[in-house]
N, C-alpha and C. Protein backbone atom coordinates (compact mmCIF):
# COMPACT_ATOMS: atom_id res chain seq x y z
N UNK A 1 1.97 -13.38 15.35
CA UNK A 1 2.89 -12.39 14.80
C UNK A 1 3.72 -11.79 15.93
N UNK A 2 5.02 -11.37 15.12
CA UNK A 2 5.79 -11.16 16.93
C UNK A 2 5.99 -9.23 16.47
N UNK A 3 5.21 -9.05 15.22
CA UNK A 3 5.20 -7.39 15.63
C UNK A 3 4.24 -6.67 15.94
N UNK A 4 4.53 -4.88 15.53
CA UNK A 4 3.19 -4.36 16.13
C UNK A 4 3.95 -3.74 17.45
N UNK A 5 5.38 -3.85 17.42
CA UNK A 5 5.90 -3.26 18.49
C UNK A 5 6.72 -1.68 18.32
N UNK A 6 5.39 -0.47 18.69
CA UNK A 6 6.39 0.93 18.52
C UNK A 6 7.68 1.41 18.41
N UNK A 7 7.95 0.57 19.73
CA UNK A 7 9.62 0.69 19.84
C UNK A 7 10.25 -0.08 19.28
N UNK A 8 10.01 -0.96 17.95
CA UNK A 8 10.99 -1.71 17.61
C UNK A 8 10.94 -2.32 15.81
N UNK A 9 10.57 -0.98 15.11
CA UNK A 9 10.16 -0.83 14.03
C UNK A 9 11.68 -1.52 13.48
N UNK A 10 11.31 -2.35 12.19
CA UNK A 10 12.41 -3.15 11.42
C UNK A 10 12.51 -2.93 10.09
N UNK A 11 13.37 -2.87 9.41
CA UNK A 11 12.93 -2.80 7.77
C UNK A 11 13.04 -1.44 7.07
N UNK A 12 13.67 -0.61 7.77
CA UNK A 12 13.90 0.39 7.04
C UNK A 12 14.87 0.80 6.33
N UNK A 13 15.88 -0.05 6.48
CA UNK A 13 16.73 0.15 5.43
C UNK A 13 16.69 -1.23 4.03
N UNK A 14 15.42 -1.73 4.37
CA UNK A 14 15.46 -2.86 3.44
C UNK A 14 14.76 -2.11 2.24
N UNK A 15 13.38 -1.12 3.07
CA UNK A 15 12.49 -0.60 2.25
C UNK A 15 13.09 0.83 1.58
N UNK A 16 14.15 1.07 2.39
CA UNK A 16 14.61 2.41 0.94
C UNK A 16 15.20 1.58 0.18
N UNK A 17 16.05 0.89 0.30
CA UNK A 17 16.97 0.01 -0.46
C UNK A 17 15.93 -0.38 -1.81
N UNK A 18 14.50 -0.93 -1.64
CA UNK A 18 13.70 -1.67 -2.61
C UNK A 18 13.34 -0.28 -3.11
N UNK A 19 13.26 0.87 -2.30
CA UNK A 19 12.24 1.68 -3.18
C UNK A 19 12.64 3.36 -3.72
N UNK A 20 14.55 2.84 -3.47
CA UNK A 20 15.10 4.13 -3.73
C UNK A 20 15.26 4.61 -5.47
N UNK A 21 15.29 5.79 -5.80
CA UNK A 21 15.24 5.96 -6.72
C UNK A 21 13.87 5.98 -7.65
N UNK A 22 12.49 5.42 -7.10
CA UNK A 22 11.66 5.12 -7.53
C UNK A 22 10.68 6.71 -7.03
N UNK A 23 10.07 7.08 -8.25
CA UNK A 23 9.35 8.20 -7.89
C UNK A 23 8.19 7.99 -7.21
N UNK A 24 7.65 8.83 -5.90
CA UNK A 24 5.94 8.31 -5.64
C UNK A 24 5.58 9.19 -5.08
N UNK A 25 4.12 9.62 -5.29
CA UNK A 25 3.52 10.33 -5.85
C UNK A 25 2.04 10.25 -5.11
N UNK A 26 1.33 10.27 -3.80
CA UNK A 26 0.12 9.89 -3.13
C UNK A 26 0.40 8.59 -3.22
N UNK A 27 -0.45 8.00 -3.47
CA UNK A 27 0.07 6.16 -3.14
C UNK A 27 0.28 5.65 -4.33
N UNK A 28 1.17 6.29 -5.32
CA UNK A 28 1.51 5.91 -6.39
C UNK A 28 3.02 5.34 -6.59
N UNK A 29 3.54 4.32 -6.78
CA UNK A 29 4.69 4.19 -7.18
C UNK A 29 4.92 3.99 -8.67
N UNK A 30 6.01 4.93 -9.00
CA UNK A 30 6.15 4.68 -10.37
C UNK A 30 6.53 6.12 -11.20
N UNK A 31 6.89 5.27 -12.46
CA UNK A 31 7.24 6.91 -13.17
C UNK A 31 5.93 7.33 -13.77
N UNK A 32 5.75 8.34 -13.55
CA UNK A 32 4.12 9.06 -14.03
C UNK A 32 3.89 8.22 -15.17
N UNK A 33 4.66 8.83 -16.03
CA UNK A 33 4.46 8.34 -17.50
C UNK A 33 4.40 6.53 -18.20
N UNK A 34 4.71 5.98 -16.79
CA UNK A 34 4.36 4.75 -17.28
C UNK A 34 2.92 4.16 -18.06
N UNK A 35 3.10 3.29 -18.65
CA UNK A 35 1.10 3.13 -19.34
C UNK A 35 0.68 1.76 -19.03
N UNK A 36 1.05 1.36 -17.85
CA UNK A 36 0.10 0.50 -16.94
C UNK A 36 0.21 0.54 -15.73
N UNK A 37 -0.85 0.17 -15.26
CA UNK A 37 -0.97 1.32 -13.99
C UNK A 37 -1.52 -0.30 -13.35
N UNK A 38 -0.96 -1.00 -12.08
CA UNK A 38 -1.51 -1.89 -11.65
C UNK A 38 -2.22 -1.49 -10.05
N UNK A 39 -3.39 -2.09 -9.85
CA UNK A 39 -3.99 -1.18 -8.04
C UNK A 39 -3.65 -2.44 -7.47
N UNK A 40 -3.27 -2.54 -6.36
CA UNK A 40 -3.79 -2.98 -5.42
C UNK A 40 -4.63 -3.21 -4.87
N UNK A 41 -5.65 -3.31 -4.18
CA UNK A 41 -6.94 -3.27 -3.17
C UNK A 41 -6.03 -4.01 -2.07
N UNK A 42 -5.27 -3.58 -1.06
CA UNK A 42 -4.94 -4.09 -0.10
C UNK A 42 -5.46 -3.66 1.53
N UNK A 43 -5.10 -4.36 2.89
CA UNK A 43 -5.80 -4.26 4.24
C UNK A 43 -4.47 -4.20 4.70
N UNK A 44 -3.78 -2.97 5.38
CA UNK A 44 -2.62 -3.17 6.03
C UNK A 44 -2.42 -3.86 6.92
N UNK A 45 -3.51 -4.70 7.68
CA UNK A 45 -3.84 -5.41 8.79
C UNK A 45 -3.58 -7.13 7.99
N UNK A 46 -3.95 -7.11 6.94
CA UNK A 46 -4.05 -8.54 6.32
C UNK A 46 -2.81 -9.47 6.29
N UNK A 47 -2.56 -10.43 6.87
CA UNK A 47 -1.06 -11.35 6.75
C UNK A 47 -1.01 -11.58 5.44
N UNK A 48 -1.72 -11.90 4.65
CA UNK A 48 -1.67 -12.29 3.68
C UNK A 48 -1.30 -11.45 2.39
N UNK A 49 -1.81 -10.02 3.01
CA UNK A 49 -1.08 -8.79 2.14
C UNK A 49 0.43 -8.50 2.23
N UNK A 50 0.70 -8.78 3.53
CA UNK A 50 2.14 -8.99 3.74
C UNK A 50 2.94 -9.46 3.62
N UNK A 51 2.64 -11.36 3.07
CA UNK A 51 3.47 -11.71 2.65
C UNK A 51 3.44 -11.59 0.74
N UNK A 52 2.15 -11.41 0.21
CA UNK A 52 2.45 -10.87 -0.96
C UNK A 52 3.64 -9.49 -1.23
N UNK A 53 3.09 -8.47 -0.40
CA UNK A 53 4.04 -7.61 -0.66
C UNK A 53 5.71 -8.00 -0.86
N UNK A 54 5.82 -8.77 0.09
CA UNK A 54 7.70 -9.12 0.08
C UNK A 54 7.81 -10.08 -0.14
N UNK A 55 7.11 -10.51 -1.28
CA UNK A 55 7.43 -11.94 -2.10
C UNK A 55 7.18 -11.20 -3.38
N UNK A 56 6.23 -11.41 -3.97
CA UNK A 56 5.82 -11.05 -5.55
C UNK A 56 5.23 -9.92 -5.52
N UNK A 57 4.91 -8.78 -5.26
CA UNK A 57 4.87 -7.31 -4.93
C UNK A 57 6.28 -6.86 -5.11
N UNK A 58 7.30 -7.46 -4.42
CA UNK A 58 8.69 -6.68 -4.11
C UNK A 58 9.72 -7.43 -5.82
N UNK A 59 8.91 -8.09 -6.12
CA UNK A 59 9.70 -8.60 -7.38
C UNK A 59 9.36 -7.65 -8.79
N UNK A 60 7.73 -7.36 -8.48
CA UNK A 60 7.78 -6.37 -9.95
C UNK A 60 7.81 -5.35 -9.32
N UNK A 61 8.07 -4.64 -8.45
CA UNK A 61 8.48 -3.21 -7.85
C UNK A 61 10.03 -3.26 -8.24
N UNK A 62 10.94 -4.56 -8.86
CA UNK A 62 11.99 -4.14 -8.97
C UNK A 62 12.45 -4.48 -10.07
N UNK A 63 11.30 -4.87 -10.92
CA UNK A 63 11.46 -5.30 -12.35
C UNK A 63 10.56 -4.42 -12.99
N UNK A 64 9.23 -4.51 -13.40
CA UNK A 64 8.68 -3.42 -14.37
C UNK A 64 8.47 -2.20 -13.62
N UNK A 65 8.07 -1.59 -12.67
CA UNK A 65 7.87 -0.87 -11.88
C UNK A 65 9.16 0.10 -11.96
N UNK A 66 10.41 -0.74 -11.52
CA UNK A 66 12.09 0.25 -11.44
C UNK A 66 12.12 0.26 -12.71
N UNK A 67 11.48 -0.42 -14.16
CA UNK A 67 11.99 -0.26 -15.30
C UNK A 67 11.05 1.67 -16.36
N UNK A 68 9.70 0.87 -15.53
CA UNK A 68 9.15 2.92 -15.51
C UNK A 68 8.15 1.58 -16.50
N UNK A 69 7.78 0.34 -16.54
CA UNK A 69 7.06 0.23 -17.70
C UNK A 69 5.45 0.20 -16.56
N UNK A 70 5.53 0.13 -15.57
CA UNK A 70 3.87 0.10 -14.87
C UNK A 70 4.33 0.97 -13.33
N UNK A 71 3.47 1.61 -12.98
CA UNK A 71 3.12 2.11 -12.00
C UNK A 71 2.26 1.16 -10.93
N UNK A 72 2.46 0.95 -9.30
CA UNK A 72 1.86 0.53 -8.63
C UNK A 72 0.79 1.51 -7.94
N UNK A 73 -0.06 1.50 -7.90
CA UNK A 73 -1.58 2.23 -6.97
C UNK A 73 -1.94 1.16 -5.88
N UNK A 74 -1.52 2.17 -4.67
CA UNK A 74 -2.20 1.24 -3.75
C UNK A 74 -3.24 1.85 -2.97
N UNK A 75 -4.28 0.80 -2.98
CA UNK A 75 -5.85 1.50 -2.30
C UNK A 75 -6.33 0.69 -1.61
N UNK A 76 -6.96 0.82 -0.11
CA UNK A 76 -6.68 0.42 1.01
C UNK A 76 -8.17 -0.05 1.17
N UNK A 77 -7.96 -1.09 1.14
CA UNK A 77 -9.79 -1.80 1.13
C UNK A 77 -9.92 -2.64 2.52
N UNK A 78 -9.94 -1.88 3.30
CA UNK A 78 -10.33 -1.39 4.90
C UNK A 78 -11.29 -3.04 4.85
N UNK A 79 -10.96 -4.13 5.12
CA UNK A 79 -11.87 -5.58 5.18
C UNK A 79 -11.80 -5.81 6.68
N UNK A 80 -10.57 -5.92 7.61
CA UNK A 80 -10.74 -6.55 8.50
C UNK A 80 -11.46 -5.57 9.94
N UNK A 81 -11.07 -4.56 9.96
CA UNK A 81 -11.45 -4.00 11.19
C UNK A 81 -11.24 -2.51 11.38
N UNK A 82 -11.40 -1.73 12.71
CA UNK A 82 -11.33 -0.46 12.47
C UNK A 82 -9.77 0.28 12.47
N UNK A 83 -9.10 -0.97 12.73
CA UNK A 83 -7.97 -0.77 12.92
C UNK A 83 -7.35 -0.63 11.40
N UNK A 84 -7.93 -0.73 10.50
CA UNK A 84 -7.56 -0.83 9.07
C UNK A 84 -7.66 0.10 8.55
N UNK A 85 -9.14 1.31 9.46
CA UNK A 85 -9.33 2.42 8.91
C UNK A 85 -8.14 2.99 9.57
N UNK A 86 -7.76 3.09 10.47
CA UNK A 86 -6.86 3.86 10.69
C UNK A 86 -5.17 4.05 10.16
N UNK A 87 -5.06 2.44 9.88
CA UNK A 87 -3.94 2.57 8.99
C UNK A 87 -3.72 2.96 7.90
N UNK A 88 -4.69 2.83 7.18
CA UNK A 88 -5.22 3.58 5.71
C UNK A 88 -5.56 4.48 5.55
N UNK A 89 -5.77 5.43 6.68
CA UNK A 89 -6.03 6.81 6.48
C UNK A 89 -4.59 7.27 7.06
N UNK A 90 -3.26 6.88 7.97
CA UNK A 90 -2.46 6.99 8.01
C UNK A 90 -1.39 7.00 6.98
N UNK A 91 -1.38 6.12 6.36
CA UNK A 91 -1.15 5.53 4.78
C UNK A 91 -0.83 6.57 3.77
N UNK A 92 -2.49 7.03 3.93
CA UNK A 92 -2.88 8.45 2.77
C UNK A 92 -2.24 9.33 3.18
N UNK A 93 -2.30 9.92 4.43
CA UNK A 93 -1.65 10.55 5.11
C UNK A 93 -0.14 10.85 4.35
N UNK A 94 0.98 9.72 4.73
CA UNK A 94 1.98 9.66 4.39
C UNK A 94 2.43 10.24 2.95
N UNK A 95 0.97 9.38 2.28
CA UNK A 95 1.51 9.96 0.58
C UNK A 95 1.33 11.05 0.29
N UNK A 96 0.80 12.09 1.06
CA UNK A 96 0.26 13.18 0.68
C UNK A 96 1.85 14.03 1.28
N UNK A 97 2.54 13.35 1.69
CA UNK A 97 4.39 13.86 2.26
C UNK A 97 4.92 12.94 0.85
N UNK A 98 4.62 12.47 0.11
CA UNK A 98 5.62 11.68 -0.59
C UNK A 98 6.12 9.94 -0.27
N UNK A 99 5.66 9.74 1.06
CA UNK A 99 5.91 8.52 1.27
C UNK A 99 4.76 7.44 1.60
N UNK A 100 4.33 7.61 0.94
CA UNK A 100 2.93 6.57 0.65
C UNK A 100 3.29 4.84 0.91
N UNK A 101 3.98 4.90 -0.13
CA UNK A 101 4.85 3.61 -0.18
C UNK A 101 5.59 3.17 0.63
N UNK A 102 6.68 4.02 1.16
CA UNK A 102 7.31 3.31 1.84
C UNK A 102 6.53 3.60 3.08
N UNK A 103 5.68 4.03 3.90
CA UNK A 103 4.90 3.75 5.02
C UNK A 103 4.19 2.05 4.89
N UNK A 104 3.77 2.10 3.66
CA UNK A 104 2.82 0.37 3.17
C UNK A 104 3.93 -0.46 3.88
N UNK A 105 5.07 -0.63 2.73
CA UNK A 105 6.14 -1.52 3.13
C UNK A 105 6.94 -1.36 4.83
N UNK A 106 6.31 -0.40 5.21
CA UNK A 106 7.28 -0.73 6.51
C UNK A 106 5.87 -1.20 7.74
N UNK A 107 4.96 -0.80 7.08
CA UNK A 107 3.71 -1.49 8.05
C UNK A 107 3.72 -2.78 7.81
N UNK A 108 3.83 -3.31 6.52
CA UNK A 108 3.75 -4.68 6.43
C UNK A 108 5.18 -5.30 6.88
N UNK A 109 6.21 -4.98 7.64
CA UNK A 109 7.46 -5.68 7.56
C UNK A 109 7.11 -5.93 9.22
N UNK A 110 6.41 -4.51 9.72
CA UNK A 110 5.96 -4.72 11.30
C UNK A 110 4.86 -5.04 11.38
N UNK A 111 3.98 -5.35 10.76
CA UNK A 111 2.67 -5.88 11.28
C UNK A 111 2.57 -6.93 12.11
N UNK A 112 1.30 -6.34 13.27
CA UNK A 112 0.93 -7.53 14.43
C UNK A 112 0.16 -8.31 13.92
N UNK A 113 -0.54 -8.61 15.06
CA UNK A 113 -1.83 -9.46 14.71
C UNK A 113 -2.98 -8.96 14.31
N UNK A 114 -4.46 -9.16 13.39
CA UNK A 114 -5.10 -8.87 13.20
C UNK A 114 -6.06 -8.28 14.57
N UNK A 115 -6.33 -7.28 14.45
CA UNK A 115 -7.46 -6.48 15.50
C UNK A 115 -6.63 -6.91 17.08
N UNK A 116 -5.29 -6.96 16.85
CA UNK A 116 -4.79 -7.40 18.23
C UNK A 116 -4.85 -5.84 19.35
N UNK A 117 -4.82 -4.58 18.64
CA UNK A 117 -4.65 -3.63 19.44
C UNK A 117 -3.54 -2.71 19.10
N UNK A 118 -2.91 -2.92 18.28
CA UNK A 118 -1.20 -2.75 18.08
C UNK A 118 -1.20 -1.32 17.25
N UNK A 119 -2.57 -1.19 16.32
CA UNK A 119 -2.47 0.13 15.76
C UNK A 119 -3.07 1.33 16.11
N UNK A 120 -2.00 1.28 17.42
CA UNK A 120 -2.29 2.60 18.39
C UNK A 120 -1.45 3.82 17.38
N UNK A 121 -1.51 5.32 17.89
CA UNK A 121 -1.22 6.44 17.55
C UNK A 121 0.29 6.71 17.60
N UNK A 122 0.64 5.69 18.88
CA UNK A 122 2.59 5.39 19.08
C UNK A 122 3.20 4.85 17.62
N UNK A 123 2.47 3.42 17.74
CA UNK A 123 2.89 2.38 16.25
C UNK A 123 2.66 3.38 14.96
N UNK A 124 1.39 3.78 14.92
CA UNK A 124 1.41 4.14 12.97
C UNK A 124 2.89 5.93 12.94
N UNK A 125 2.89 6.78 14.17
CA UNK A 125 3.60 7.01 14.30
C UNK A 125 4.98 7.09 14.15
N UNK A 126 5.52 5.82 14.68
CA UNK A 126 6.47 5.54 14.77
C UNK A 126 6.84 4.59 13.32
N UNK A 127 5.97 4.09 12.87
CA UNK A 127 6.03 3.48 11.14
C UNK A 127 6.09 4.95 10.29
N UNK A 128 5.63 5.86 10.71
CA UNK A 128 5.53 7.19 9.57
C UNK A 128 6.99 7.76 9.39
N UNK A 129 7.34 8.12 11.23
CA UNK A 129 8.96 8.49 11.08
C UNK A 129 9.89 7.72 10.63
N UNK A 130 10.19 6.21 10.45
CA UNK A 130 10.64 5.24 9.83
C UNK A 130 10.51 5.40 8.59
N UNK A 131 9.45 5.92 7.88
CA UNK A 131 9.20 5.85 6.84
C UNK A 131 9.86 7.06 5.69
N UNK A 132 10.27 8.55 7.13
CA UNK A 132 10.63 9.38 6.11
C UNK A 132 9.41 10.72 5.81
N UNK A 133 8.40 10.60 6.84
CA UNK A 133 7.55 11.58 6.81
C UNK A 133 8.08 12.49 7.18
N UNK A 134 8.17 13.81 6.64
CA UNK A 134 8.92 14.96 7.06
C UNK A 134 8.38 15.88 7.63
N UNK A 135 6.93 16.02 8.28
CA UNK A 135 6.12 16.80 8.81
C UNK A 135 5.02 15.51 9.26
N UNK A 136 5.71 15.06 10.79
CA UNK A 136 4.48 14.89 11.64
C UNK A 136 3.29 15.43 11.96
N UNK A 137 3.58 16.64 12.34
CA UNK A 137 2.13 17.14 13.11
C UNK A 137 1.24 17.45 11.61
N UNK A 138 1.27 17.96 10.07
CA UNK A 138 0.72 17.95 8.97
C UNK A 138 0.11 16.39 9.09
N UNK A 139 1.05 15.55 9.00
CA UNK A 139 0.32 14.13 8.37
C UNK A 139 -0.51 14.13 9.75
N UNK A 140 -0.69 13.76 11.04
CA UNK A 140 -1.52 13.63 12.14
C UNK A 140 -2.75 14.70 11.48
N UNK A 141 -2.71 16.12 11.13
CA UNK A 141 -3.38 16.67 10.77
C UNK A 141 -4.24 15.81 9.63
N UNK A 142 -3.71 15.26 8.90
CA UNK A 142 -3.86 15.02 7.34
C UNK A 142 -5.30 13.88 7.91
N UNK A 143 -4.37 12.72 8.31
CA UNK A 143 -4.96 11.19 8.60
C UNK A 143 -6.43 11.24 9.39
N UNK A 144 -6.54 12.35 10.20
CA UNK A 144 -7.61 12.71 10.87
C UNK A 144 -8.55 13.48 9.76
N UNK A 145 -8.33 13.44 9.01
CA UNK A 145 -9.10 14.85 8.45
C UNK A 145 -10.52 13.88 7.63
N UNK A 146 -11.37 14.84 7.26
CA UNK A 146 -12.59 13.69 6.69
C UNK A 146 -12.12 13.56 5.44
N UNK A 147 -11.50 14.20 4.43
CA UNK A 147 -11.75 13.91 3.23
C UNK A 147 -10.27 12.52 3.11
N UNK A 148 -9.96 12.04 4.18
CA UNK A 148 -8.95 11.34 3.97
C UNK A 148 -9.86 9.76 4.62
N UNK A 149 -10.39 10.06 4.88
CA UNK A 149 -11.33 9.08 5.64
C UNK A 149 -12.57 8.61 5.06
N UNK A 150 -13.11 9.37 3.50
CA UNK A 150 -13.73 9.66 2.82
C UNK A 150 -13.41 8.94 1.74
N UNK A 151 -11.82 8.94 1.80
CA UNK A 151 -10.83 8.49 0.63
C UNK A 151 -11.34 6.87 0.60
N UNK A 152 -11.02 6.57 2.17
CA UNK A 152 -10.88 5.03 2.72
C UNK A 152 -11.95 4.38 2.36
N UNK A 153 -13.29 4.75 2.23
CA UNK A 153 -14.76 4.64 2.15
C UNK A 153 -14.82 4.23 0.61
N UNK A 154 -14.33 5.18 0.04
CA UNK A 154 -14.42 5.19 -1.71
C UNK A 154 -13.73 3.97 -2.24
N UNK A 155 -12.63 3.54 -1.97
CA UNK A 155 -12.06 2.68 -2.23
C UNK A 155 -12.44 1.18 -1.54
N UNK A 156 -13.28 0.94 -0.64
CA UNK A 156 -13.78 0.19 -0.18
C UNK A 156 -15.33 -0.43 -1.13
N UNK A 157 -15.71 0.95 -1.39
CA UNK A 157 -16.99 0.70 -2.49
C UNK A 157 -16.56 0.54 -3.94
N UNK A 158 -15.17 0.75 -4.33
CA UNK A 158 -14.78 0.66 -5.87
C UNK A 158 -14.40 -0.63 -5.43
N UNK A 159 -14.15 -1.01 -4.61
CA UNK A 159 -13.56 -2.97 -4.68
C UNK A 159 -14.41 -3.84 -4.91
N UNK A 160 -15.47 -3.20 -4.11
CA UNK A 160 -16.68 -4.29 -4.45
C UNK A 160 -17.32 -3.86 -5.46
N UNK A 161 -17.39 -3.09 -6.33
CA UNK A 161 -17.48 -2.62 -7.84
C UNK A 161 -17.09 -3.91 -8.61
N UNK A 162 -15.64 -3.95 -8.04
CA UNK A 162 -15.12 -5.29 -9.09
C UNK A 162 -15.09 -6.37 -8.21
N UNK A 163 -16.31 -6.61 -7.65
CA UNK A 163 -16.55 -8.14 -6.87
C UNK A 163 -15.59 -8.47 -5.84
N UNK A 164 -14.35 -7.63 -5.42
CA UNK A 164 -13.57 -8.52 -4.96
C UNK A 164 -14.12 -8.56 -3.36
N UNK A 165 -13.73 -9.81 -2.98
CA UNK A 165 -13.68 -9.97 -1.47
C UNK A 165 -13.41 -10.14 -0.33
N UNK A 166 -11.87 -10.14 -1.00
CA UNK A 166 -10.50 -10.62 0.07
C UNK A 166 -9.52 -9.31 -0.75
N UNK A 167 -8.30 -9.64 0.53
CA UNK A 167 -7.28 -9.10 0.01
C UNK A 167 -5.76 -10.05 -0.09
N UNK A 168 -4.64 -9.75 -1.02
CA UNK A 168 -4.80 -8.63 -1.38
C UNK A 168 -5.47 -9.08 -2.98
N UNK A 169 -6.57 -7.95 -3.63
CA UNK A 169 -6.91 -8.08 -5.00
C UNK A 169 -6.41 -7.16 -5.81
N UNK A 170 -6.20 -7.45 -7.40
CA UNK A 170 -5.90 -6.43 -7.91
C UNK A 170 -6.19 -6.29 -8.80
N UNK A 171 -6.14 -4.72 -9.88
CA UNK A 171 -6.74 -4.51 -10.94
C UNK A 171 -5.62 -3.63 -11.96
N UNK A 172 -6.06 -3.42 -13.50
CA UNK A 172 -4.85 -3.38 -14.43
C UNK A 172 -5.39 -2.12 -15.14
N UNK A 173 -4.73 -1.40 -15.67
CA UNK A 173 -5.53 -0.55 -16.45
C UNK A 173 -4.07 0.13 -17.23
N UNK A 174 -4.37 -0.02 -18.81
CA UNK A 174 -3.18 0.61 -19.97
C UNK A 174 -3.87 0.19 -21.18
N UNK A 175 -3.33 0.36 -22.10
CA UNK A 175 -3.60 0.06 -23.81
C UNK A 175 -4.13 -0.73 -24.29
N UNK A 176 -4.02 -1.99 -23.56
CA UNK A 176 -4.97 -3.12 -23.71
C UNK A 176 -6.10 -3.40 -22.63
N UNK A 177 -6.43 -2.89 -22.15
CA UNK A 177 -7.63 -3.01 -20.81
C UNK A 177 -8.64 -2.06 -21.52
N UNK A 178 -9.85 -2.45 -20.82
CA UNK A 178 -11.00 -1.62 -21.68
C UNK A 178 -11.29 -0.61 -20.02
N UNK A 179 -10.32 0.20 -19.46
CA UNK A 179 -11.19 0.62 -18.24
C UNK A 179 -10.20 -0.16 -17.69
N UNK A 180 -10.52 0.42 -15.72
CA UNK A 180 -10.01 -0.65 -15.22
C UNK A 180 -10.60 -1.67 -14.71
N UNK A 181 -9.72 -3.11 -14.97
CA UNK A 181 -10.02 -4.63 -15.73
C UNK A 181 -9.45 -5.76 -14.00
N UNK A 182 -10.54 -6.15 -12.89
CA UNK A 182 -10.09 -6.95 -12.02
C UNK A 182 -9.33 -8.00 -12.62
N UNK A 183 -7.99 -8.28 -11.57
CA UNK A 183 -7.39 -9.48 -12.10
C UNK A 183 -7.42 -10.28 -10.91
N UNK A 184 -8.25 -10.29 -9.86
CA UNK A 184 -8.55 -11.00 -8.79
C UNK A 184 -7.06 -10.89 -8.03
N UNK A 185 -6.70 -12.41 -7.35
CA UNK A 185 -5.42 -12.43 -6.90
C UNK A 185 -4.44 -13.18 -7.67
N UNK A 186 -3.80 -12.89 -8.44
CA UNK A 186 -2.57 -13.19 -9.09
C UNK A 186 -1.76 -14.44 -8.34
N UNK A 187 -1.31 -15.54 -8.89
CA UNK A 187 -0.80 -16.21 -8.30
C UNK A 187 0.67 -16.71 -7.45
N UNK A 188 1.52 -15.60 -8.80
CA UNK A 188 2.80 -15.60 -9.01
C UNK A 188 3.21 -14.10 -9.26
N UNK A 189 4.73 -13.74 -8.97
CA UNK A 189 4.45 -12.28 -9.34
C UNK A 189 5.02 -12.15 -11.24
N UNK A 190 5.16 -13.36 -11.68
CA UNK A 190 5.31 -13.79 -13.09
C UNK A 190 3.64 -13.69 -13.61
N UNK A 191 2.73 -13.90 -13.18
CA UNK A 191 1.58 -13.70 -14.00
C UNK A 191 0.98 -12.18 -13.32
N UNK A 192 1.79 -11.31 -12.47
CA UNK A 192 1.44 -9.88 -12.67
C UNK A 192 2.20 -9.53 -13.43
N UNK A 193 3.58 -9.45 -13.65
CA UNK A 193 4.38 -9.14 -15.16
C UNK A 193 3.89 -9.38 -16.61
N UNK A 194 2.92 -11.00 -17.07
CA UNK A 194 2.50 -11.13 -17.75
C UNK A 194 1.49 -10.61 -17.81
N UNK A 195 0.39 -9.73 -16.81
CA UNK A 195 -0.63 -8.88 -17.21
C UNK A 195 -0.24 -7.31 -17.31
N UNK A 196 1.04 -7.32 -17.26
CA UNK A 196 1.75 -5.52 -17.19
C UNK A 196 1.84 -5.87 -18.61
N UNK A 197 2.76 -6.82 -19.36
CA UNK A 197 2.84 -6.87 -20.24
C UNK A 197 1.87 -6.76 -21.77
């Protein structure tokens, strides 16, 4: 991977562009009132979360998602390393300013290598101000704090609730779901539309 570089954050005008106009809400994207609610279980560290995100992630974020018919939840299932806790409690951080989301999408547009070193206090930093965090020293406050770190933990034990074991996995929950219903990893972002649907 050629990112992971502080000084040379990319993608920020790609990621308001995908995610302007869109309400969010802690790591919620979406209009409240939507009645399907799709999670994530993603590793901000994961390549593989990354290229989902800006392939079939970035397609129903601009089809049912911009239409208000499903909400995205993203919850940070900390798999590869400690470097995951920290981005995910950075993450939370963000959403608790409103930019939950677009912190995800701009970590994944710069992401390094797995456990390479890269998610120092400069990088998630410098992804937060990119992102539109409007109170640094609050979110630094925030990301450190236990009950945000507590957060990271919980969502790590609700994944394996629903078996999953990789990322990224995901789960569905609206009118037709009994609860929320694992849909493992989706193949296409046409058969996450067909389970919004």
């Amino acid at each position: 991977s050629e990112g992971g570089d502080a000084g040379s954050i990319e993608g920020a005008g790609e990621v308001d562009r995908l995610l302007g106009g869109i309400p969010q809400r802690g790591m919620v994207l979406g209009e409240p009132a939507a009645k399907v609610v799709l999670v994530e279980f993603g590793d901000l560290q994961c390549p593989v979360c990354k290229g989902y995100a800006e392939d079939q992630l970035r397609q129903v974020i601009e089809g049912p998602v911009r239409r208000g018919e499903a909400r995205l939840d993203f919850r940070n299932y900390t798999i590869i390393g400690d470097e995951s806790i920290a981005a995910g409690a950075a993450a939370i951080a963000a959403g608790r300013q409103g930019r939950g989301w677009g912190f995800v999408e701009l970590f994944y547009r710069n992401q390094g290598a797995e456990q390479s070193g890269y998610v120092t206090d400069e990088f998630l930093t410098a992804i937060a101000r990119a992102a539109g965090v409007p109170d640094i020293p609050a979110w630094n406050r925030t990301r450190a704090s236990r009950a945000v770190l507590a957060e990271v933990d919980e969502t790590n034990a609700e994944a394996q609730e629903l078996d999953f074991t990789g990322t990224p996995s995901f789960a569905i929950e609206g009118p037709g779901t009994d609860g929320l219903e694992a849909l493992g990893t989706p193949g296409s972002a046409g058969d996450l539309e067909s389970a919004i649907e």
